[in-house]
ModelCIF file with pLDDT and N, C-alpha, C, O atoms, coordinates in Angstrom:
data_MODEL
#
_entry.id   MODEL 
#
_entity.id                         1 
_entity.type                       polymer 
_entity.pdbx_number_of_molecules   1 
#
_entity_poly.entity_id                      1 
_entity_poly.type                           'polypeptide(L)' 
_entity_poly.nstd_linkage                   no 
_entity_poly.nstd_monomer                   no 
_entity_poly.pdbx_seq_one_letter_code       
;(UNK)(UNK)(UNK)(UNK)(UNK)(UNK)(UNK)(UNK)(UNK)(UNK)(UNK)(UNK)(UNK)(UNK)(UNK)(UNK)
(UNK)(UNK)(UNK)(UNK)(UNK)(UNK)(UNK)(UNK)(UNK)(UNK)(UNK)(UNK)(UNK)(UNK)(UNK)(UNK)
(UNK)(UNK)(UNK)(UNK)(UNK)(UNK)(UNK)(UNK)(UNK)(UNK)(UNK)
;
_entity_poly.pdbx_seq_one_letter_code_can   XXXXXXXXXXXXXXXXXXXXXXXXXXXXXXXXXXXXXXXXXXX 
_entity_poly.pdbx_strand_id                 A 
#
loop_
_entity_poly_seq.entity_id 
_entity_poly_seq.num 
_entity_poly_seq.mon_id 
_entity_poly_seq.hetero 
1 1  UNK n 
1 2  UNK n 
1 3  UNK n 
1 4  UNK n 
1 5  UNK n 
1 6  UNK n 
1 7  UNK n 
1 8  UNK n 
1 9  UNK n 
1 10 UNK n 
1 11 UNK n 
1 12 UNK n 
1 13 UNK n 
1 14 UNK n 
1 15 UNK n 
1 16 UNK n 
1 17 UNK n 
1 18 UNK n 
1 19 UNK n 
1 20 UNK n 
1 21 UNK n 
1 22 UNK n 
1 23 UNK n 
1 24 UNK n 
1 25 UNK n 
1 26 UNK n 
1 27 UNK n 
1 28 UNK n 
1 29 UNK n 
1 30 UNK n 
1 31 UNK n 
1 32 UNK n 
1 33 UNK n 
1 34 UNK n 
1 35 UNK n 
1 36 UNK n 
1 37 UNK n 
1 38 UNK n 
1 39 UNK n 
1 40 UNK n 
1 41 UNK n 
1 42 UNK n 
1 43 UNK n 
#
_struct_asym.id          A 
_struct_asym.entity_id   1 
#
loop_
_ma_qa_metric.id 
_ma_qa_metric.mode 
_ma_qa_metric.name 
_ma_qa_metric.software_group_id 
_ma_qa_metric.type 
1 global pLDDT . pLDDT 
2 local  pLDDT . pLDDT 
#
_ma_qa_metric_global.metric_id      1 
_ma_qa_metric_global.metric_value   92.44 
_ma_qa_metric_global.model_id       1 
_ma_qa_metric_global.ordinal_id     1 
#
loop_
_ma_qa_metric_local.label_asym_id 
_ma_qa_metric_local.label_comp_id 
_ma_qa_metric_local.label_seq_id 
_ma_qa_metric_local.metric_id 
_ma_qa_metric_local.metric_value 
_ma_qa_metric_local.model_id 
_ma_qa_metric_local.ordinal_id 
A UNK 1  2 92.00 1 1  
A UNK 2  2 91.00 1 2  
A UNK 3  2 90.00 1 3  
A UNK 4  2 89.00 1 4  
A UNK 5  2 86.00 1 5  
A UNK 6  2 81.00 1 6  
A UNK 7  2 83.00 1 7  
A UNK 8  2 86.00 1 8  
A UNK 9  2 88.00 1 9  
A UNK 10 2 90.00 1 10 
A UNK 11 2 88.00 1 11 
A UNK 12 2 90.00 1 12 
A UNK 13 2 91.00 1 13 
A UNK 14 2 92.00 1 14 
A UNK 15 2 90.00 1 15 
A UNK 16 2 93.00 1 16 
A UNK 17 2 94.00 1 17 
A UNK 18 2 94.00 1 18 
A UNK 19 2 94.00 1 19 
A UNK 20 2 96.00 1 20 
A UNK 21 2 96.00 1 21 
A UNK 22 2 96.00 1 22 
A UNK 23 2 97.00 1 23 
A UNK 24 2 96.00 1 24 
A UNK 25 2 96.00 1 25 
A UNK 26 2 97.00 1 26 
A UNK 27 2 97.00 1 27 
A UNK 28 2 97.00 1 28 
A UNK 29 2 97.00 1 29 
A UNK 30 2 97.00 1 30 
A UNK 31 2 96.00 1 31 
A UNK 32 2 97.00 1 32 
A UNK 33 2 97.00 1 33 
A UNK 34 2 96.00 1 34 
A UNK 35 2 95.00 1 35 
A UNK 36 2 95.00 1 36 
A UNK 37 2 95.00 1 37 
A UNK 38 2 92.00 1 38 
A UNK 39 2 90.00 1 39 
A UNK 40 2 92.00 1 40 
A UNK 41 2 90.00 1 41 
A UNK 42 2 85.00 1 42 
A UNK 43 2 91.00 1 43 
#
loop_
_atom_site.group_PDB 
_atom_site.id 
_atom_site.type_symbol 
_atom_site.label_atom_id 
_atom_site.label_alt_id 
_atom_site.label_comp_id 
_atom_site.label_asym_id 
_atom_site.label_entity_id 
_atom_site.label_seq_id 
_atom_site.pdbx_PDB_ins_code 
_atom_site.Cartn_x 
_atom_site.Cartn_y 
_atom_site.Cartn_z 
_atom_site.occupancy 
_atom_site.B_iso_or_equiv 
_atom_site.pdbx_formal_charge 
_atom_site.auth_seq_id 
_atom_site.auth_comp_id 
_atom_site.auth_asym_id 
_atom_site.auth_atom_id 
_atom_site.pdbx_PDB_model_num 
ATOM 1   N N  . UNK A 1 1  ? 0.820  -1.204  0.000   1.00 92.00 ? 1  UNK A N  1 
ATOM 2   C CA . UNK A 1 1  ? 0.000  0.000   0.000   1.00 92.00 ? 1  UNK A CA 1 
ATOM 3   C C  . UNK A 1 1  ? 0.857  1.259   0.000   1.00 92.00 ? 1  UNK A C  1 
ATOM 4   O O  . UNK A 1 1  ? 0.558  2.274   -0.630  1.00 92.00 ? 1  UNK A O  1 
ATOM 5   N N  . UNK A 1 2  ? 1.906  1.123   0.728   1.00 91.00 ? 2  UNK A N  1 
ATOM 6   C CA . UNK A 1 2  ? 3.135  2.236   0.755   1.00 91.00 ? 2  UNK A CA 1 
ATOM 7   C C  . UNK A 1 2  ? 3.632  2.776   -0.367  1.00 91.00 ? 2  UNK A C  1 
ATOM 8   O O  . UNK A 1 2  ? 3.995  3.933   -0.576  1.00 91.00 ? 2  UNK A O  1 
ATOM 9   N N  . UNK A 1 3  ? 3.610  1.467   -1.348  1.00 90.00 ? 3  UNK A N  1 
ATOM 10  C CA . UNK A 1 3  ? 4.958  1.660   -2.400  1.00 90.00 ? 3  UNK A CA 1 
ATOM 11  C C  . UNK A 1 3  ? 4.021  2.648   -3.580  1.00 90.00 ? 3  UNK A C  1 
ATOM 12  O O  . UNK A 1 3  ? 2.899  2.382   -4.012  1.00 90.00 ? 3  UNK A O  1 
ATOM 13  N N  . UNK A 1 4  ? 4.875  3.831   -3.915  1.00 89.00 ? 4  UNK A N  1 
ATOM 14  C CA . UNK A 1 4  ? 4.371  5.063   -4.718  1.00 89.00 ? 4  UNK A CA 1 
ATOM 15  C C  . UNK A 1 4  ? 3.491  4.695   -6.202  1.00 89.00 ? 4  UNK A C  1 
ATOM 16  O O  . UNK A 1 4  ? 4.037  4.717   -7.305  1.00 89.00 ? 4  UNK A O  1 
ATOM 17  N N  . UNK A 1 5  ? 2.397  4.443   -6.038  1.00 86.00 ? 5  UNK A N  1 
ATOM 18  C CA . UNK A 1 5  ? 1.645  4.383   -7.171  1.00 86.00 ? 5  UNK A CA 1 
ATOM 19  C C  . UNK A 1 5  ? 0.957  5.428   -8.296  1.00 86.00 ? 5  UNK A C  1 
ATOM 20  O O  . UNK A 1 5  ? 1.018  5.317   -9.520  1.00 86.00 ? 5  UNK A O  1 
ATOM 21  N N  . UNK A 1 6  ? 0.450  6.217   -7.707  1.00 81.00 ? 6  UNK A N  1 
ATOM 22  C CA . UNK A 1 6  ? -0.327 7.154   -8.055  1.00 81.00 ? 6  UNK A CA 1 
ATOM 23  C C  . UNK A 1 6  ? -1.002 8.427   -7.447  1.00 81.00 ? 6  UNK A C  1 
ATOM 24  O O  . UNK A 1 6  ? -1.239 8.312   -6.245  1.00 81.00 ? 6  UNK A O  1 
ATOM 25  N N  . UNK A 1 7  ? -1.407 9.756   -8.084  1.00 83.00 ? 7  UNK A N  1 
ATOM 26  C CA . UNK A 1 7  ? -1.492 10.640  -7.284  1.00 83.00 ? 7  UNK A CA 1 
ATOM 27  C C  . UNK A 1 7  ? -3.201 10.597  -7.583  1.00 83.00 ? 7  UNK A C  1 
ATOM 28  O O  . UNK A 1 7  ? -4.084 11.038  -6.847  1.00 83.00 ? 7  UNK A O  1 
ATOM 29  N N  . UNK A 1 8  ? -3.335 9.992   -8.766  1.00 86.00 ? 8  UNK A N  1 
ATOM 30  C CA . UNK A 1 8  ? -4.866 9.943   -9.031  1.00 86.00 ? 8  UNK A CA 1 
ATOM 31  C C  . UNK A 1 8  ? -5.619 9.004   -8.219  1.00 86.00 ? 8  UNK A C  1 
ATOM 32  O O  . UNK A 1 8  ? -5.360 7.806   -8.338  1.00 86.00 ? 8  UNK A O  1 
ATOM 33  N N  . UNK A 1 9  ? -6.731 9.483   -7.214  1.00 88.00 ? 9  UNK A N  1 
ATOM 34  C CA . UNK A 1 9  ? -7.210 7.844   -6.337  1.00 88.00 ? 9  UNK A CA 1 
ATOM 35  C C  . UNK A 1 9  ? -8.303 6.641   -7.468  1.00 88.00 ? 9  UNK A C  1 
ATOM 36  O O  . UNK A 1 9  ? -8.821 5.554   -7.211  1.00 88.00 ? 9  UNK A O  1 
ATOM 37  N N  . UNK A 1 10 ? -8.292 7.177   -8.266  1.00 90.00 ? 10 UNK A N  1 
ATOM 38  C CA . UNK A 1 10 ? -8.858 5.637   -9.375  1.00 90.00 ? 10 UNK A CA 1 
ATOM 39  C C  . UNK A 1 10 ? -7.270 5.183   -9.914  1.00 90.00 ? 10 UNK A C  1 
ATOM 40  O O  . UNK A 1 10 ? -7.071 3.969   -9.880  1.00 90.00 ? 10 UNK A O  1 
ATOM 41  N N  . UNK A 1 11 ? -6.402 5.833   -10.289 1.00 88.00 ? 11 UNK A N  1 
ATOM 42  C CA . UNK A 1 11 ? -5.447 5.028   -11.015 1.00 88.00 ? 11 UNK A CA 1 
ATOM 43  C C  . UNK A 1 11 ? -4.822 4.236   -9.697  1.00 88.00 ? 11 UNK A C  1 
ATOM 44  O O  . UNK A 1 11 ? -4.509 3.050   -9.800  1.00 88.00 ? 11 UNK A O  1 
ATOM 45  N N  . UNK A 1 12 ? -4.652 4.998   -8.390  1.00 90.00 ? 12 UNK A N  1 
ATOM 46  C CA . UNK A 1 12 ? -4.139 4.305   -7.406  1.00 90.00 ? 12 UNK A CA 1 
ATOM 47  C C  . UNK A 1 12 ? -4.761 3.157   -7.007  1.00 90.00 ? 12 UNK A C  1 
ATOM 48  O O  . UNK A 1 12 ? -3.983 2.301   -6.587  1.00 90.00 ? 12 UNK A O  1 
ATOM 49  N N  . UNK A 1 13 ? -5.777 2.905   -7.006  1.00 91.00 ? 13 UNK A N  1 
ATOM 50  C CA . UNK A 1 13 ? -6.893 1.807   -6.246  1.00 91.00 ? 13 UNK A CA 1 
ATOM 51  C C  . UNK A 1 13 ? -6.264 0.869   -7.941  1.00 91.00 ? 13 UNK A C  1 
ATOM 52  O O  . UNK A 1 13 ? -5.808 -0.262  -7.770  1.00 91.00 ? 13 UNK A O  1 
ATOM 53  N N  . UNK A 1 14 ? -6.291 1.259   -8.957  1.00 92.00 ? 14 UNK A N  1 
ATOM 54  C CA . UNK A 1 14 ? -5.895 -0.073  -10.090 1.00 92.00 ? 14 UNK A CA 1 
ATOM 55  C C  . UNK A 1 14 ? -5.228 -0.717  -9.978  1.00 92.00 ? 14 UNK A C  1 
ATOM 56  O O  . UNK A 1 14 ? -5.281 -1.944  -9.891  1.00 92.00 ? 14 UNK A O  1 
ATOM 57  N N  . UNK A 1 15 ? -3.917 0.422   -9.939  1.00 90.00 ? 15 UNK A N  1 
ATOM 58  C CA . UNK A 1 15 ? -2.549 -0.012  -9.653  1.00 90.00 ? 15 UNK A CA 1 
ATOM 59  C C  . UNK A 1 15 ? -2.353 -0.913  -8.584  1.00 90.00 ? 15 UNK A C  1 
ATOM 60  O O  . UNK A 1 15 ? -1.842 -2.012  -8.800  1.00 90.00 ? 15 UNK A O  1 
ATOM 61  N N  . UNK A 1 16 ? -2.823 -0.447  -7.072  1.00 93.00 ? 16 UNK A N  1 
ATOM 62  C CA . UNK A 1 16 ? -2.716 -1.416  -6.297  1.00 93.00 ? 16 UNK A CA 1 
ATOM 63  C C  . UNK A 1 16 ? -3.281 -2.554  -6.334  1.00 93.00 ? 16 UNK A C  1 
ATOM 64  O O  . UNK A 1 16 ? -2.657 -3.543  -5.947  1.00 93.00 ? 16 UNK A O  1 
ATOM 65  N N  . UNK A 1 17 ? -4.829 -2.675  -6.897  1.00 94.00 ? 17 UNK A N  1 
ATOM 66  C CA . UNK A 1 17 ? -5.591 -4.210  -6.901  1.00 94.00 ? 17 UNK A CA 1 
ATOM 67  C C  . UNK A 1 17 ? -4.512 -5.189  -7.982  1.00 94.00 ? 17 UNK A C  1 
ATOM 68  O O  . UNK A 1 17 ? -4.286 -6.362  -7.687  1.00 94.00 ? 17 UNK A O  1 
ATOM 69  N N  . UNK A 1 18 ? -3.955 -4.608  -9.121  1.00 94.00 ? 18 UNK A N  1 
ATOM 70  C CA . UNK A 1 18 ? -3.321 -5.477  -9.672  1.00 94.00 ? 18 UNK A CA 1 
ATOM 71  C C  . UNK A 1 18 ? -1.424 -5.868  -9.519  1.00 94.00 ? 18 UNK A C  1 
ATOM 72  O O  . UNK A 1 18 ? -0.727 -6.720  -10.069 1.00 94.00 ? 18 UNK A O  1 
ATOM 73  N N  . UNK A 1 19 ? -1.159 -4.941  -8.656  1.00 94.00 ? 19 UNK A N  1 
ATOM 74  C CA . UNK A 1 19 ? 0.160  -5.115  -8.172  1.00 94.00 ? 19 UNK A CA 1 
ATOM 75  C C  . UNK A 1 19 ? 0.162  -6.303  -6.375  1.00 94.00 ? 19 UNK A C  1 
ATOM 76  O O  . UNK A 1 19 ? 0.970  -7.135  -5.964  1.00 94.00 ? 19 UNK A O  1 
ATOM 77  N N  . UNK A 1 20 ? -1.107 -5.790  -5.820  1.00 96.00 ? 20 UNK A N  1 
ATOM 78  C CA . UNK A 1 20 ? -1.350 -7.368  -4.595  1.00 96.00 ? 20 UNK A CA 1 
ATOM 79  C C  . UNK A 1 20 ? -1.881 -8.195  -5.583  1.00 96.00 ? 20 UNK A C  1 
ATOM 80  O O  . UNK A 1 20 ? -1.186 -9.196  -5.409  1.00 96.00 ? 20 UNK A O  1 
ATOM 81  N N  . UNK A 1 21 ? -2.770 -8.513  -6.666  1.00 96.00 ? 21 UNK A N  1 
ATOM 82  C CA . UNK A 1 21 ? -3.292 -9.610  -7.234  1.00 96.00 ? 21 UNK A CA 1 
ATOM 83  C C  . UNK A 1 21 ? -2.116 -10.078 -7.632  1.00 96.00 ? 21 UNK A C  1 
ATOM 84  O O  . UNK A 1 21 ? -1.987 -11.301 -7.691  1.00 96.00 ? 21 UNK A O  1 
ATOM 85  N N  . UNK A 1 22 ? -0.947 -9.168  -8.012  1.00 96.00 ? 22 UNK A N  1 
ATOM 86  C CA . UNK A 1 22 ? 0.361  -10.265 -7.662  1.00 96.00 ? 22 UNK A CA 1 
ATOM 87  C C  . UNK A 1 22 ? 0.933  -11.152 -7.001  1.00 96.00 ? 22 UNK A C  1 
ATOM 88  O O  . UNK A 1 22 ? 0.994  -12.363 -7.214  1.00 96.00 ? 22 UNK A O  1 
ATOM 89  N N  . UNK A 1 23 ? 1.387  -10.499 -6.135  1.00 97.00 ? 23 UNK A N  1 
ATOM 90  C CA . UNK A 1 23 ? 1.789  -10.857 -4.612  1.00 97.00 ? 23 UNK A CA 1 
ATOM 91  C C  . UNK A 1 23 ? 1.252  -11.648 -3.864  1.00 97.00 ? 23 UNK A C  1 
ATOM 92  O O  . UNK A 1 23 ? 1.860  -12.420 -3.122  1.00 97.00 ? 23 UNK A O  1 
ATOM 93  N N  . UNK A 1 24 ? -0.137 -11.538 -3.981  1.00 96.00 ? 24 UNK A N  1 
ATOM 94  C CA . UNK A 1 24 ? -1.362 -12.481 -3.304  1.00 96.00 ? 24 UNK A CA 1 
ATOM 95  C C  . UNK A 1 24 ? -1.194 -14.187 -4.261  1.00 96.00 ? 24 UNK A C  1 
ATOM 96  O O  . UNK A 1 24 ? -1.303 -15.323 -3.801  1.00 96.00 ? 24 UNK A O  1 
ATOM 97  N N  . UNK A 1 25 ? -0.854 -13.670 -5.919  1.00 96.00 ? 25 UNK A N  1 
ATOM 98  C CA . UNK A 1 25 ? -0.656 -14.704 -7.120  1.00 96.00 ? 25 UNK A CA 1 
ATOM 99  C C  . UNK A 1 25 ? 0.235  -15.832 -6.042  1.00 96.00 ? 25 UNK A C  1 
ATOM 100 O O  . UNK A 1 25 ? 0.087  -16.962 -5.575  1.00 96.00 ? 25 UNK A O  1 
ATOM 101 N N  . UNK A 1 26 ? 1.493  -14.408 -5.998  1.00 97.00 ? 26 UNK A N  1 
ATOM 102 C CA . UNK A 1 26 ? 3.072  -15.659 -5.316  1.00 97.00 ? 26 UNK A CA 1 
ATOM 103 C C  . UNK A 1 26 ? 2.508  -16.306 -4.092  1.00 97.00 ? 26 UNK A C  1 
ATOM 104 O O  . UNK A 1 26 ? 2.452  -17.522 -4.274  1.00 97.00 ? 26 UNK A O  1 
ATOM 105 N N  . UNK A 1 27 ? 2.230  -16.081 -3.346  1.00 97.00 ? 27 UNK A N  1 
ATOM 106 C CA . UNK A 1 27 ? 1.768  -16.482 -1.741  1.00 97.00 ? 27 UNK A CA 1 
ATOM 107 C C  . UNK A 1 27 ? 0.759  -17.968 -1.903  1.00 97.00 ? 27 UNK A C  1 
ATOM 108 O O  . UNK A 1 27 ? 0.924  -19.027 -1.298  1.00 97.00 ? 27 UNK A O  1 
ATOM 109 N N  . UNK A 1 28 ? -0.102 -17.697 -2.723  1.00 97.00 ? 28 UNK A N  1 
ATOM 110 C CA . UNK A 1 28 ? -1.255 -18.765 -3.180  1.00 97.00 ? 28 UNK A CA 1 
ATOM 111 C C  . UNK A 1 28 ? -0.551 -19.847 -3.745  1.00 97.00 ? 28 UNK A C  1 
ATOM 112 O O  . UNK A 1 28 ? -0.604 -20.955 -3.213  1.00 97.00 ? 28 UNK A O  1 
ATOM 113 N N  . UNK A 1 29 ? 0.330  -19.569 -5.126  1.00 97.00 ? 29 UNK A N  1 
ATOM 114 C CA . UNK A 1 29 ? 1.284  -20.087 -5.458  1.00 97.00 ? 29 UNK A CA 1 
ATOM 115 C C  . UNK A 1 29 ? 1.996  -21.155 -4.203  1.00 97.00 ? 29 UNK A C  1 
ATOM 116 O O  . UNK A 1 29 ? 1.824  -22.370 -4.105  1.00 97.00 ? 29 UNK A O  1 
ATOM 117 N N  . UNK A 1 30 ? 2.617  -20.491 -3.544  1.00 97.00 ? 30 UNK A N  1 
ATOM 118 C CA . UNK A 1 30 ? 3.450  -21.031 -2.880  1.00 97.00 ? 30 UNK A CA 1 
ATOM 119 C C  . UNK A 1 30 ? 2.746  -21.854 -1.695  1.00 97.00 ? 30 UNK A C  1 
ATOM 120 O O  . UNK A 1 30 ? 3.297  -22.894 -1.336  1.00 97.00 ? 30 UNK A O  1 
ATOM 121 N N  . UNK A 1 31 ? 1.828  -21.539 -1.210  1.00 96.00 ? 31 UNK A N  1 
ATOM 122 C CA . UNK A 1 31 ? 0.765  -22.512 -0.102  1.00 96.00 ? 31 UNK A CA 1 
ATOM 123 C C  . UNK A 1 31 ? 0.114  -23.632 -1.291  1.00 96.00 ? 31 UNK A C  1 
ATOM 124 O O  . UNK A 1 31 ? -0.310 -24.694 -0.835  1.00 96.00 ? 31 UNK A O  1 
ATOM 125 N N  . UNK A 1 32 ? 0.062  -23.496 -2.227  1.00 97.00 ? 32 UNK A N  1 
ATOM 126 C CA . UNK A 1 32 ? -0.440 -24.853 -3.125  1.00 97.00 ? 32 UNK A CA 1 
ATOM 127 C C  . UNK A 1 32 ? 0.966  -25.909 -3.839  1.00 97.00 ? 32 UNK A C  1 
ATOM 128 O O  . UNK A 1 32 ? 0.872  -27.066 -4.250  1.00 97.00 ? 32 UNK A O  1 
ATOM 129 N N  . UNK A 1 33 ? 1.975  -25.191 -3.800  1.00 97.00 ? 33 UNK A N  1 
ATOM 130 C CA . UNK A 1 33 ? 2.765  -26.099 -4.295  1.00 97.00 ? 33 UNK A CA 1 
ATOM 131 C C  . UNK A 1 33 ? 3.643  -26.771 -2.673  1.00 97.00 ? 33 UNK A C  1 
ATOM 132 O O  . UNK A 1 33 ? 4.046  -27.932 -2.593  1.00 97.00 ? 33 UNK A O  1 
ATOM 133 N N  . UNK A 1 34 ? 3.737  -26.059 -1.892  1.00 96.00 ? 34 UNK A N  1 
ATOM 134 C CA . UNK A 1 34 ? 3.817  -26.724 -0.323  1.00 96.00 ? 34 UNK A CA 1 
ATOM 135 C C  . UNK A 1 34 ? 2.693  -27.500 -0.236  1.00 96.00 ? 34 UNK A C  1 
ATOM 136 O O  . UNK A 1 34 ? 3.041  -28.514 0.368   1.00 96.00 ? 34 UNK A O  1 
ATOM 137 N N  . UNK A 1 35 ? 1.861  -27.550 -0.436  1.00 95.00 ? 35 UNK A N  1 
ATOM 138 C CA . UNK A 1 35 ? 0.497  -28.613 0.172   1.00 95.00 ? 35 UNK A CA 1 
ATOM 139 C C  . UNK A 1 35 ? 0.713  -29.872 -0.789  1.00 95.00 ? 35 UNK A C  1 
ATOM 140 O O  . UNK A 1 35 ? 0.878  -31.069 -0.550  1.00 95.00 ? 35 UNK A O  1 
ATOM 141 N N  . UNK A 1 36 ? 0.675  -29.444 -1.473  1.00 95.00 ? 36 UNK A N  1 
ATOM 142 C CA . UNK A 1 36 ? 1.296  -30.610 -3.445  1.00 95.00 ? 36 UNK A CA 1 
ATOM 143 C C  . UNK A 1 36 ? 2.483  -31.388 -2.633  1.00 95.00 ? 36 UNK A C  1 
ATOM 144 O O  . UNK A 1 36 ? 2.368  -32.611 -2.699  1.00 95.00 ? 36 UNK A O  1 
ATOM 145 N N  . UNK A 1 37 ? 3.365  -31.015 -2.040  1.00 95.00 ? 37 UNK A N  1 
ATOM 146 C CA . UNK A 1 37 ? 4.672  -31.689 -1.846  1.00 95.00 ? 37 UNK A CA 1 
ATOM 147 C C  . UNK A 1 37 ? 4.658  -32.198 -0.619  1.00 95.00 ? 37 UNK A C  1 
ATOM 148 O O  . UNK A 1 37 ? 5.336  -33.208 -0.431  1.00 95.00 ? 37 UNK A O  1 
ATOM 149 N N  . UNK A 1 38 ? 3.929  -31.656 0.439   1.00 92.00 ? 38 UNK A N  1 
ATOM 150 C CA . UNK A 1 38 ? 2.910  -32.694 1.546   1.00 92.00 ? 38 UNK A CA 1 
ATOM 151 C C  . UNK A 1 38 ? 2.604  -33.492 1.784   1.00 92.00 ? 38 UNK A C  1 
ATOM 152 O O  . UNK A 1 38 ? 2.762  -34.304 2.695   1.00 92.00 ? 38 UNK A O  1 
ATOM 153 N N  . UNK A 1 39 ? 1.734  -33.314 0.394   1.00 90.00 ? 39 UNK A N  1 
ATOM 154 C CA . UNK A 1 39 ? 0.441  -34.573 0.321   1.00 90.00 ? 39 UNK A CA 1 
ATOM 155 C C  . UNK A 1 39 ? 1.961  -35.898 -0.592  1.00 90.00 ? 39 UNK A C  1 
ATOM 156 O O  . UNK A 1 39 ? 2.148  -36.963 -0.004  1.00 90.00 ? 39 UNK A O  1 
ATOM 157 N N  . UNK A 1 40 ? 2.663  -35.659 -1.673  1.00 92.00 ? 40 UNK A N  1 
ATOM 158 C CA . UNK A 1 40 ? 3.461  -36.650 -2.274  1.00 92.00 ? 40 UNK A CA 1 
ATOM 159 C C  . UNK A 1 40 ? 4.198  -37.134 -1.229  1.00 92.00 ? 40 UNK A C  1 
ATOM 160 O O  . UNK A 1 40 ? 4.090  -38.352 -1.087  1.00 92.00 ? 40 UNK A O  1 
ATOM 161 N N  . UNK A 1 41 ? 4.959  -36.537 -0.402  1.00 90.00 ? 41 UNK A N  1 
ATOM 162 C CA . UNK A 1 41 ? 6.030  -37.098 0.266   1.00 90.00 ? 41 UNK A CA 1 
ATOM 163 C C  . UNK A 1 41 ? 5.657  -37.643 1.425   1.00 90.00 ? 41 UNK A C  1 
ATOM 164 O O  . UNK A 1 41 ? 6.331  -38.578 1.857   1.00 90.00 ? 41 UNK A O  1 
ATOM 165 N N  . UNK A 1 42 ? 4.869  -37.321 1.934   1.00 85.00 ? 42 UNK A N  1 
ATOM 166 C CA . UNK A 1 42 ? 3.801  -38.028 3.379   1.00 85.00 ? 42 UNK A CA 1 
ATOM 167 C C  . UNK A 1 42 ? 4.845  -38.073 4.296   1.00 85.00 ? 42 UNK A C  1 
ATOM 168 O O  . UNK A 1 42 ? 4.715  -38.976 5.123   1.00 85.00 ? 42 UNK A O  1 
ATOM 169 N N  . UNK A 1 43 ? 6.078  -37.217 4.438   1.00 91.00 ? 43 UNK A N  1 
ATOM 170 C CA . UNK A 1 43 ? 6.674  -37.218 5.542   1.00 91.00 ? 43 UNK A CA 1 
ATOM 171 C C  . UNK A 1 43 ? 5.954  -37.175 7.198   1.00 91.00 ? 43 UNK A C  1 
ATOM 172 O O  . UNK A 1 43 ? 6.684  -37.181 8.190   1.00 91.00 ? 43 UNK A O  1 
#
């Protein structure tokens, strides 16, 4: 939310929904391919 997007508040609210729909991408990403390697290895 910090990082300098915009001075306009519609371009800012864009910018940010699709710069976390990133971030949120990696995180999701990464809790599904940990659960994937979980479930194979049954350690």
């Amino acid at each position: 939310l910090a990082a300098p997007s915009s001075d306009n508040p519609k371009d800012w609210a864009y910018s940010k929904a699709k710069g976390l729909s990133v971030e949120l991408g990696a995180e999701l990403a990464t809790a599904g391919v940990t659960g994937l390697l979980n479930g194979t290895t049954g350690r």
